[in-house]
Protein backbone atom coordinates (compact mmCIF):
# COMPACT_ATOMS: atom_id res chain seq x y z
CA UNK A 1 -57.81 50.69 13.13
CA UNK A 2 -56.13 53.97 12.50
CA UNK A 3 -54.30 53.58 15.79
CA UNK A 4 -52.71 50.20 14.29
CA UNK A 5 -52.01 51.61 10.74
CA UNK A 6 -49.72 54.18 12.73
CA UNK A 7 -47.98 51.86 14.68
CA UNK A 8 -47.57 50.06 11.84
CA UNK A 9 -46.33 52.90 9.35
CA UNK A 10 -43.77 54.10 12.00
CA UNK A 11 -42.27 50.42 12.39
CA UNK A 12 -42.11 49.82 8.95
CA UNK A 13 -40.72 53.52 7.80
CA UNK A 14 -37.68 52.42 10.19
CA UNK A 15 -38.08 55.73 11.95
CA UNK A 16 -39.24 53.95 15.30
CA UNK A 17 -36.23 51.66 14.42
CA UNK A 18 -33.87 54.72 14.52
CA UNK A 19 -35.10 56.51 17.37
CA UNK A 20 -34.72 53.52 19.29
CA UNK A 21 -30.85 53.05 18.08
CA UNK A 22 -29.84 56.35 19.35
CA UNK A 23 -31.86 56.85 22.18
CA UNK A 24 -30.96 53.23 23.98
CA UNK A 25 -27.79 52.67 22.75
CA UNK A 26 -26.16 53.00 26.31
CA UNK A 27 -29.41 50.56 27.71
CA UNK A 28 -29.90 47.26 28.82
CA UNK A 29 -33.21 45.27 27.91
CA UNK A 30 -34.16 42.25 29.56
CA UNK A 31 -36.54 40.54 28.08
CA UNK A 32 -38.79 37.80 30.25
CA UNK A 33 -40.58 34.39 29.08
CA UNK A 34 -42.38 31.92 30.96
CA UNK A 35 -43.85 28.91 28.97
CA UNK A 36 -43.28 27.70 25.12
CA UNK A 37 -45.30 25.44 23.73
CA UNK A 38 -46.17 23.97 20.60
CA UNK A 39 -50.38 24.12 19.72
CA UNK A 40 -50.04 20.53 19.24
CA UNK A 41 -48.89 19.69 23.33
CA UNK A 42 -51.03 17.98 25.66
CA UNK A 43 -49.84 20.92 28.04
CA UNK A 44 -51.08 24.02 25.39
CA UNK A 45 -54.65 23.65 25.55
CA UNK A 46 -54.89 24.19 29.73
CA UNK A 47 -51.83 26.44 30.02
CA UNK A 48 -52.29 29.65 31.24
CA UNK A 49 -53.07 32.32 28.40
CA UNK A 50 -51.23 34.90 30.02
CA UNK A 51 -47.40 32.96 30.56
CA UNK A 52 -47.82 30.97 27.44
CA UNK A 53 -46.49 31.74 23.53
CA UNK A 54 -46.27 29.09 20.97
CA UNK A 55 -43.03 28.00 19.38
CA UNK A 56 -43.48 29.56 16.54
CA UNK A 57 -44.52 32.87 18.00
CA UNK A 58 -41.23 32.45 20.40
CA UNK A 59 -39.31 31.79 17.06
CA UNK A 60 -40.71 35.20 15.71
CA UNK A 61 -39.82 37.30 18.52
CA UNK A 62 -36.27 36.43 18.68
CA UNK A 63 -35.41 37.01 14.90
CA UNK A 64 -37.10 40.14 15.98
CA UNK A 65 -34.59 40.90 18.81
CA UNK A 66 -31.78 39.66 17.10
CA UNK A 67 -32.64 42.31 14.61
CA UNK A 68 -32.65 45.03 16.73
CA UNK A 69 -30.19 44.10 19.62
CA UNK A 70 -26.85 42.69 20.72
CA UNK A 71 -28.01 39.67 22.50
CA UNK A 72 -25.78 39.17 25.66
CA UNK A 73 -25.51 36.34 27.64
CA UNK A 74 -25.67 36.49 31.83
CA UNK A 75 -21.73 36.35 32.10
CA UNK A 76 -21.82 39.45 30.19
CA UNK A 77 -23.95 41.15 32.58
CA UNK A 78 -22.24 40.27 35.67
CA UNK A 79 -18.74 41.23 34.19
CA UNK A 80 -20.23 44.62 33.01
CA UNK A 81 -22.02 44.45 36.59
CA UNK A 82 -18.40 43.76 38.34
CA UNK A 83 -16.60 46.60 36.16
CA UNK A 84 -14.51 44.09 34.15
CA UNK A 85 -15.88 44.81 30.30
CA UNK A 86 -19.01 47.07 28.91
CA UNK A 87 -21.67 45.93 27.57
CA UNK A 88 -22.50 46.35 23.18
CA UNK A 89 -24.32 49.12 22.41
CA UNK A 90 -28.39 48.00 22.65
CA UNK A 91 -27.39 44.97 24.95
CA UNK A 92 -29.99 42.62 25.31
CA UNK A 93 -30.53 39.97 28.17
CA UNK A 94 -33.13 36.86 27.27
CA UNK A 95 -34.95 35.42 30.97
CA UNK A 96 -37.18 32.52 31.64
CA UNK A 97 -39.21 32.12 35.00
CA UNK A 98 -40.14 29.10 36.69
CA UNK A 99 -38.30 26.58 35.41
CA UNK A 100 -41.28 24.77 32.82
CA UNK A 101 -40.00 21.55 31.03
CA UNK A 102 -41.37 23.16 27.65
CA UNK A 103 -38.75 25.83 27.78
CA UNK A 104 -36.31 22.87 27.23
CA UNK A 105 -38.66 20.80 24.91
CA UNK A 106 -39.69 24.30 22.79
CA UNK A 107 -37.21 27.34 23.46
CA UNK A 108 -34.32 25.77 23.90
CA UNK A 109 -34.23 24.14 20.14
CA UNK A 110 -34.97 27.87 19.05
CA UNK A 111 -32.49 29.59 21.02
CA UNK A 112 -29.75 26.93 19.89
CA UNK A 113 -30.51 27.36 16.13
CA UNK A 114 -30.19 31.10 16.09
CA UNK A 115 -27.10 30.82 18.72
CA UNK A 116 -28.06 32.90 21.18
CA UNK A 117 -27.58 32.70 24.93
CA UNK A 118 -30.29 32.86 27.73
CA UNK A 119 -31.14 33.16 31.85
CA UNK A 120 -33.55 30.87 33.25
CA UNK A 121 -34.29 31.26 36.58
CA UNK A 122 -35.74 27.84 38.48
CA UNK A 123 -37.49 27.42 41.81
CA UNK A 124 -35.71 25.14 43.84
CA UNK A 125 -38.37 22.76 44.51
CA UNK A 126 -39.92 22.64 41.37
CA UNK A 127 -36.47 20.60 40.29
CA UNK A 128 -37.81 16.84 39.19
CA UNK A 129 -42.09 17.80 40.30
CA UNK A 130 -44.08 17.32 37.58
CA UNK A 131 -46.82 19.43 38.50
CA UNK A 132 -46.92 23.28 38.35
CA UNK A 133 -47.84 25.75 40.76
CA UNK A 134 -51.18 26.03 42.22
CA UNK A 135 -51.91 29.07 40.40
CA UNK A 136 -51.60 27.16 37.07
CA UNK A 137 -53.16 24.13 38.33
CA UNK A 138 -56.37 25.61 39.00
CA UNK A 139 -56.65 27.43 35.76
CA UNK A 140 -55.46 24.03 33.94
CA UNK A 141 -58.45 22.54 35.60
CA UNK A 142 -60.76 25.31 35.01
CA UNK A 143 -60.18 25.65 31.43
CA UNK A 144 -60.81 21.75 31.21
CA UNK A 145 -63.70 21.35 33.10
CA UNK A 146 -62.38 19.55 35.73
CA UNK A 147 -63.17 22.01 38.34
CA UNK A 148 -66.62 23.87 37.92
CA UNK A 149 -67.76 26.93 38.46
CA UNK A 150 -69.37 25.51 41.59
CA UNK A 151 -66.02 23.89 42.96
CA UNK A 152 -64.38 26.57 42.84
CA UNK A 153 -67.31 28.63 44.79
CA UNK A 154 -66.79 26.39 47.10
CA UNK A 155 -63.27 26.97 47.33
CA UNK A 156 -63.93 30.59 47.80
CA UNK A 157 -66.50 30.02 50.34
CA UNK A 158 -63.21 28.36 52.36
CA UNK A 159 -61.18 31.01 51.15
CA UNK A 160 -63.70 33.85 52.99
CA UNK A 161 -62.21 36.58 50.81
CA UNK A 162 -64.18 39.96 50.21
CA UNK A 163 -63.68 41.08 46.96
CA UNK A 164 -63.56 37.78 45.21
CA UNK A 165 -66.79 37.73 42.53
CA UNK A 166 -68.90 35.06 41.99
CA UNK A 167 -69.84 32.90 40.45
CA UNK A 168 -66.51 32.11 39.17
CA UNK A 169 -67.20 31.58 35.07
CA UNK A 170 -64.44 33.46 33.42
CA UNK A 171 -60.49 33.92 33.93
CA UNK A 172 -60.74 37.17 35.79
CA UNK A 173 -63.05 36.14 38.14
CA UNK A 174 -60.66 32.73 38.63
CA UNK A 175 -57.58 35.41 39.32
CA UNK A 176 -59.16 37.07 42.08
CA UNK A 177 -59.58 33.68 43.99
CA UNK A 178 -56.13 32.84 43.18
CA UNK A 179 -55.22 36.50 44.38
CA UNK A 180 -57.13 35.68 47.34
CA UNK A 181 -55.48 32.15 47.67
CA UNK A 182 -51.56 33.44 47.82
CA UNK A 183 -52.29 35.91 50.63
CA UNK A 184 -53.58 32.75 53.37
CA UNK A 185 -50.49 31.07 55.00
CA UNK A 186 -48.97 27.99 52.71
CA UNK A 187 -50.03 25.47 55.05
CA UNK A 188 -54.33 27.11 55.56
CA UNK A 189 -54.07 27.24 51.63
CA UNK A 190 -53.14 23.81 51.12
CA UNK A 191 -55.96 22.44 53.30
CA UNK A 192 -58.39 24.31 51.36
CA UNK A 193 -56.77 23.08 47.87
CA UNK A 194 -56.50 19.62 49.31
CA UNK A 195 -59.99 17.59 48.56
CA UNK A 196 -59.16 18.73 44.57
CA UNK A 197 -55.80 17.40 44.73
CA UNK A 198 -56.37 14.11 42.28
CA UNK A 199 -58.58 16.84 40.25
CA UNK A 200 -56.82 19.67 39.37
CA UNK A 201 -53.10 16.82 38.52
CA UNK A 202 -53.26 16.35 34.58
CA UNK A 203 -50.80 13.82 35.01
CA UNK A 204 -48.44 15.93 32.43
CA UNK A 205 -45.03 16.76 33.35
CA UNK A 206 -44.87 20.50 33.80
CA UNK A 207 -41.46 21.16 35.58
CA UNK A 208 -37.76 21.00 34.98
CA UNK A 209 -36.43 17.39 35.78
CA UNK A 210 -32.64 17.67 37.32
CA UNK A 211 -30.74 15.83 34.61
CA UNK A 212 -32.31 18.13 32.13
CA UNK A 213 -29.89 21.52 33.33
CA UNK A 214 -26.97 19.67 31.53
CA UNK A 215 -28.69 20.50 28.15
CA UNK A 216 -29.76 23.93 29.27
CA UNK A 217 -25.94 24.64 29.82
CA UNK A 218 -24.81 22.93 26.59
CA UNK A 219 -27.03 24.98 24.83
CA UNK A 220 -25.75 28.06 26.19
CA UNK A 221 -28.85 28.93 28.82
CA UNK A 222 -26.84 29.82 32.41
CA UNK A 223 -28.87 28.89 35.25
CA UNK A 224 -30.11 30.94 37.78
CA UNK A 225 -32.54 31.43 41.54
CA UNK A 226 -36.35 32.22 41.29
CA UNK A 227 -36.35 31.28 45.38
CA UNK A 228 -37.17 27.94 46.82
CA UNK A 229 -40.92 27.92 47.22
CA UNK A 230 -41.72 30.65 44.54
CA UNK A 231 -43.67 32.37 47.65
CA UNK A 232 -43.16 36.10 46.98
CA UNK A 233 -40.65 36.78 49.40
CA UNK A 234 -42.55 39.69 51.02
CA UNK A 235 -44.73 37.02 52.34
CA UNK A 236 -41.69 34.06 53.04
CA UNK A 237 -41.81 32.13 56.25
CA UNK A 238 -38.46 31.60 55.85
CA UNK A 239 -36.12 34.25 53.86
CA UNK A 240 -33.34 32.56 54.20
CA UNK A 241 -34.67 29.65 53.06
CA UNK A 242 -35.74 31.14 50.07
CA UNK A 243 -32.76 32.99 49.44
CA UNK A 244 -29.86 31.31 50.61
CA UNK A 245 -31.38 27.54 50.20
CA UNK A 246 -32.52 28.11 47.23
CA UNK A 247 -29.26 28.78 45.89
CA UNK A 248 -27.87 26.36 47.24
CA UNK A 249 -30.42 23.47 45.89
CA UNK A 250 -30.41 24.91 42.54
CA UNK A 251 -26.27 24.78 42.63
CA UNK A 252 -26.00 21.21 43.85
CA UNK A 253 -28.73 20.22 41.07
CA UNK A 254 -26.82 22.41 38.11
CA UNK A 255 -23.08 20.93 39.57
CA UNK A 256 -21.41 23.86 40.51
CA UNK A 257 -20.34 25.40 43.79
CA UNK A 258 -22.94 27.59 45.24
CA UNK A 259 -20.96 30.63 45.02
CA UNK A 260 -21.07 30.30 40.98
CA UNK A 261 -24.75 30.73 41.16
CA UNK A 262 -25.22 34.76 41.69
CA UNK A 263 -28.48 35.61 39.81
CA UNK A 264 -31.96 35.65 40.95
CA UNK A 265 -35.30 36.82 39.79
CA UNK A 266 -37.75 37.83 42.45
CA UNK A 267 -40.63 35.62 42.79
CA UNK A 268 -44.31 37.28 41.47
CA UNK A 269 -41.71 40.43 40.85
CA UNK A 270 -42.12 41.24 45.00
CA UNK A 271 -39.13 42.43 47.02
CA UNK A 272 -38.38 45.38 49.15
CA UNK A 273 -35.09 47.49 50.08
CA UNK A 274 -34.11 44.49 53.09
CA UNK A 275 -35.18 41.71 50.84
CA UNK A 276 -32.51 43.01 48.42
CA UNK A 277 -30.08 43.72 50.92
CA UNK A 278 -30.74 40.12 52.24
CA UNK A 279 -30.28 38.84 48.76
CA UNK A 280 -27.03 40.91 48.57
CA UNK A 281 -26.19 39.30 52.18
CA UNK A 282 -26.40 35.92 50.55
CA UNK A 283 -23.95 36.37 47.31
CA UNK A 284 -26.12 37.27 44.34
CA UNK A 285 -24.43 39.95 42.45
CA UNK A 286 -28.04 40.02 39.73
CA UNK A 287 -31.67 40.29 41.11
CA UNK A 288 -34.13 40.81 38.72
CA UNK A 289 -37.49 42.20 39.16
CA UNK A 290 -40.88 42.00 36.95
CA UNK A 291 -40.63 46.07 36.46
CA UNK A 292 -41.20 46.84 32.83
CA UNK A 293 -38.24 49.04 32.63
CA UNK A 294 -35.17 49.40 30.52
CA UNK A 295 -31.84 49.29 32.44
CA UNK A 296 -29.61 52.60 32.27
CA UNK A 297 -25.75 51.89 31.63
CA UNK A 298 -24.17 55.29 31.56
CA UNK A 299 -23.15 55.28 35.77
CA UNK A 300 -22.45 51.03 35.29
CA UNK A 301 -24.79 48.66 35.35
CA UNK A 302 -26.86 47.91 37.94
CA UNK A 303 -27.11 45.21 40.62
CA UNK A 304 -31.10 45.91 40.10
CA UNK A 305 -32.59 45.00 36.82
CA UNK A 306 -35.97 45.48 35.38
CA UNK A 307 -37.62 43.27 32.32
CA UNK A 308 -40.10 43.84 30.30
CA UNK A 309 -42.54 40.57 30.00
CA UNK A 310 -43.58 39.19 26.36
CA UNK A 311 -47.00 37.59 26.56
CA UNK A 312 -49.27 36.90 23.32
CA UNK A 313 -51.43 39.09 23.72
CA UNK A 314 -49.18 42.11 23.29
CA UNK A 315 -47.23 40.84 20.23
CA UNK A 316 -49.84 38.91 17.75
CA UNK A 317 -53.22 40.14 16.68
CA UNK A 318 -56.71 38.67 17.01
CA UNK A 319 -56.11 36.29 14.05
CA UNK A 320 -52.68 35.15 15.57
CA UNK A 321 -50.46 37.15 13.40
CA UNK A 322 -46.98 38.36 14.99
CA UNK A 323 -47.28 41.86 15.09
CA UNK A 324 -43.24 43.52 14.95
CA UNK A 325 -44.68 46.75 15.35
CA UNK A 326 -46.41 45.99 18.82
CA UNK A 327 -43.73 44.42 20.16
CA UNK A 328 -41.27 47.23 18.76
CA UNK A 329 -43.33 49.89 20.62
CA UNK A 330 -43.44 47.67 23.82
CA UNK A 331 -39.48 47.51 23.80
CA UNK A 332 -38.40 50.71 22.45
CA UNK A 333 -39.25 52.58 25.61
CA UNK A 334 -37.81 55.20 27.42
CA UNK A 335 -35.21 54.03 30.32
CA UNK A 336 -35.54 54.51 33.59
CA UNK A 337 -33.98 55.72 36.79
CA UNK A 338 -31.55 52.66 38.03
CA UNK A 339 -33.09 50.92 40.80
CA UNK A 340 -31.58 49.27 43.97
């Protein structure tokens, strides 16, 4: 309790407010989203905890940024990025991963009404699939019952992973299967994941259909790569594929020549110095990475860009109330070394 009042005090004094206006003044923030939904979706009761804020909460933290920060949009980046302008003091970059249908049906409303731009970044083959990725499947299914505690022991039994606890009755317990799942080759994981198949589908549309980027660009989102498979591309079969196909599906999909799409964010945040020179290799001027860092600008900006993730859980309280202050000490950080 006395740690909150604190937090609270210095938000609301405006010191933490003017520390943060002189220290990061010459700083990039990019900020990082996955779902938006409203309580009252089909989709909010089964969506993963973790990636998911309601619309209203998503509405609260971006009067909060536009409070505190020049909101930029991605062509601002890559022309500071290229040398041709600079960046407004406290620039601030707004990402979305994945490419989730509710970002359309929930952020994108938001985002238009307070007129500010965004980045989503879309796996290629997610384009027109209504289901999500396995990950979110099986805690959608958990979290309704339709997979038990024993199916999924089962699962695990398949999976022959030390380290994964059972039984599996809680969300932790359900990450370190999934943990276990994404290290077995695509193909050995989707034999295991098979018999659930009809099980674990909702039936809801999760993902990004293709004739749905034309309002995404109307309403000022640009469009970027989150790879092809959204395998972490430590682990790819096929870099390339991931890289370089990926941009190009995602280009022919938005309608614009491949060499217009030049951002990417790193699937599961994973990459290493030849992934990025790979990524370099294949035209994108932007990667993006899940670091929680803030992004120096006093040598130029970066090809390399960290963002700082805003999940529920670190920006409302236990009785769902937005919390400024948290999210103000989450974002007024110290910046970091550039990367790349």
């Amino acid at each position: 309790m006395l740690a909150n009042l604190l937090k609270k005090c210095l938000y609301q004094s405006g010191a933490l407010s003017v520390y943060h206006r002189l220290r990061n003044r010459d700083v990039l923030t990019v900020v990082m989203y996955h779902r938006v939904l409203s309580p009252a979706d089909p989709r909010w009761a089964s969506a993963d905890p973790d990636y998911t804020i309601s619309e209203d909460l998503f509405s609260a933290t971006v009067g909060f940024l536009k409070r505190h920060y020049n909101i930029v949009g991605a062509d601002q980046v890559i022309e500071a990025r290229r040398g041709t302008s600079r960046l407004p003091p406290r620039a601030l970059l707004i990402t979305f991963d994945d490419g989730w249908s509710d970002n359309i049906d929930y952020a994108l409303p938001i985002l238009c009404r307070e007129n500010v731009p965004a980045l989503m970044f879309i796996v290629a083959d997610a384009i027109d699939s209504h289901r999500p990725f396995f990950q979110e499947e099986l805690v959608a299914a958990w979290q309704s019952g339709r997979l038990s505690p024993t199916d999924l022991g089962a699962i695990a039994d398949k999976v022959g992973a030390a380290g994964v606890r059972l039984p599996i009755d809680d969300l932790a317990k359900l990450r370190g299967l999934i943990a276990a799942l994404e290290l077995l080759p695509s193909t050995e994981r989707a034999s295991i994941l098979r018999p659930y198949a009809e099980r674990v589908n909702d039936g809801l549309r999760h993902m990004v259909a293709a004739k749905e980027l034309g309002r995404l660009r109307e309403g000022k989102v640009a469009i970027g790569s989150h790879g092809k498979t959204h395998t972490p591309l430590t682990r790819a079969d096929d870099l390339d594929a991931e890289l370089g196909g990926a941009r190009r599906i995602v280009a022919r999909h938005v309608g614009v020549e491949s060499s217009q799409l030049v951002t990417m964010s790193f699937p599961h945040g994973r990459w290493s110095p030849e992934i990025l020179q790979r990524a370099r290799s294949h035209g994108y001027e932007l990667v993006f990475t899940s670091a929680p860092a803030l992004n120096r600008l006093d040598q130029g900006c970066s090809d390399v860009l960290g963002r700082v993730g805003i999940e529920a859980g670190a920006v409302q309280d236990e009785r769902g109330r937005f919390r400024p202050d948290w999210l103000a000490l989450r974002l007024f950080r110290r910046p970091v070394e550039r990367f790349g």
